[in-house]
Protein backbone atom coordinates (compact mmCIF):
# COMPACT_ATOMS: atom_id res chain seq x y z
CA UNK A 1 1.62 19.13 1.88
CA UNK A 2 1.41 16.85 -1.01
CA UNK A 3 -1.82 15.09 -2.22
CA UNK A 4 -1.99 11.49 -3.11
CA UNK A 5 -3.29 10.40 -6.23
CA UNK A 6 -5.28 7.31 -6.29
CA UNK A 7 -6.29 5.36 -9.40
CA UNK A 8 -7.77 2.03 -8.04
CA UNK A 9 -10.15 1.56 -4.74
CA UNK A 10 -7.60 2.23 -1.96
CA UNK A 11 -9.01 4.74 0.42
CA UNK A 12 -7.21 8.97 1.42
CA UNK A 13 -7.75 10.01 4.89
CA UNK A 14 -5.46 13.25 5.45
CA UNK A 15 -1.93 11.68 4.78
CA UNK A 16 -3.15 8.06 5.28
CA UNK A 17 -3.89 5.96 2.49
CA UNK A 18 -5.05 2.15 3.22
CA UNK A 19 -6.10 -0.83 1.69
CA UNK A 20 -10.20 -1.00 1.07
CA UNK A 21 -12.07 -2.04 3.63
CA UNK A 22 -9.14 -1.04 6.87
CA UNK A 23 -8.90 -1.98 9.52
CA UNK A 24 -10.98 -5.15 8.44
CA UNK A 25 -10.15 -7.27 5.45
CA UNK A 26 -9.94 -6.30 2.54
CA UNK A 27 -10.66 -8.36 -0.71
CA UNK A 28 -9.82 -10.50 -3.52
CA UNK A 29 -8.04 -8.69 -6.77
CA UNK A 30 -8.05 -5.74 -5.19
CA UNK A 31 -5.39 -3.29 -6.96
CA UNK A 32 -4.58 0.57 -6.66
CA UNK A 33 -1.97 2.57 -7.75
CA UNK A 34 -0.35 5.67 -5.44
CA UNK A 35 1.72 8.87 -6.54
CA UNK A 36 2.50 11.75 -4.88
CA UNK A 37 5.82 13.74 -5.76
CA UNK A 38 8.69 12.11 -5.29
CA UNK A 39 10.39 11.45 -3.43
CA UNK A 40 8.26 11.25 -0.36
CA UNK A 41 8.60 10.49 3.03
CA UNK A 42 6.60 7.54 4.46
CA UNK A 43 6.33 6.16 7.49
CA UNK A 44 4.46 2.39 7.50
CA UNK A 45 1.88 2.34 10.85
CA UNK A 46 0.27 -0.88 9.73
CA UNK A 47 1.11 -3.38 7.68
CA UNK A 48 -0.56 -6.88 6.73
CA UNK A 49 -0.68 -9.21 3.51
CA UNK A 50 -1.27 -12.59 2.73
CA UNK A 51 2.38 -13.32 2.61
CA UNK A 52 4.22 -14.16 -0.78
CA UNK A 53 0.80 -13.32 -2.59
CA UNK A 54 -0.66 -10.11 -2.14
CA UNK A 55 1.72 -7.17 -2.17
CA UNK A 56 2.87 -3.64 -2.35
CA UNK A 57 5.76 -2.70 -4.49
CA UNK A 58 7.51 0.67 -4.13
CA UNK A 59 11.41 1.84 -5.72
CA UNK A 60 11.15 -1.62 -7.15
CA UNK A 61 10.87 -3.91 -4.41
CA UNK A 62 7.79 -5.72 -3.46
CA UNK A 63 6.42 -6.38 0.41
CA UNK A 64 3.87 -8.84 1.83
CA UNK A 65 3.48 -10.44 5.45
CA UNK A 66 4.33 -7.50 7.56
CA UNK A 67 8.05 -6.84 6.17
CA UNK A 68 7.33 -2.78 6.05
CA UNK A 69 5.30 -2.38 9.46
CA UNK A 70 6.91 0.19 11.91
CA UNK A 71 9.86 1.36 8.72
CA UNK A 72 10.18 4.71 7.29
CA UNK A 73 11.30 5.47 3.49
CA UNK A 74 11.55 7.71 0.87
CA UNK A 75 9.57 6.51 -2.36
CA UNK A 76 11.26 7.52 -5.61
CA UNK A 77 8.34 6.01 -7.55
CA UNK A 78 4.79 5.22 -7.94
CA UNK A 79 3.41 2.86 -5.16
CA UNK A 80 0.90 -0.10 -6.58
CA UNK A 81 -1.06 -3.05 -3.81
CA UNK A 82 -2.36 -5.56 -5.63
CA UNK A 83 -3.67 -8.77 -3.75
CA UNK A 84 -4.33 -11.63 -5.80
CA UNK A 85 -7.49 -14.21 -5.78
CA UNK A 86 -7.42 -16.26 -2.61
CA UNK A 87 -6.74 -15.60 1.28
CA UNK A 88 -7.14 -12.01 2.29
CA UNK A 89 -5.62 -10.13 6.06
């Protein structure tokens, strides 16, 4: 089983990794960066941004709103959330 490595303040539990703060809100400028090996499996369970504005961006593509809730990937690269100044979910 691979470990996550976390630079940032999102949170490990087992093979879970969350925003700070889940399941409440979590906060303004908030920012961490995710690696494991690649590529790795990943299945979203829960999935909620400020839409357009605070995001996640894996292989290249960034998410908000709930676009990755319920899908199942392989990431080929480092994961990174960052939400921005305003509105938090």
């Amino acid at each position: 089983e691979a470990e996550w490595v976390i630079e940032g303040n999102c949170t490990v539990d087992g093979v879970c990794v969350s925003s700070p703060n889940f399941p409440e809100p979590y906060g303004n400028k908030d920012y961490c960066l995710i690696s494991l090996p690649k590529p790795a499996l990943l299945e979203v369970t829960a999935f909620e941004t400020e839409k357009g504005y605070d995001k996640l961006t894996v292989n290249g593509k960034q998410f908000s709103g709930t676009s990755l809730l319920g899908d199942s990937f392989n990431a080929w690269t480092n994961i990174t959330w960052r939400s921005d100044e305003s509105v938090v979910e």
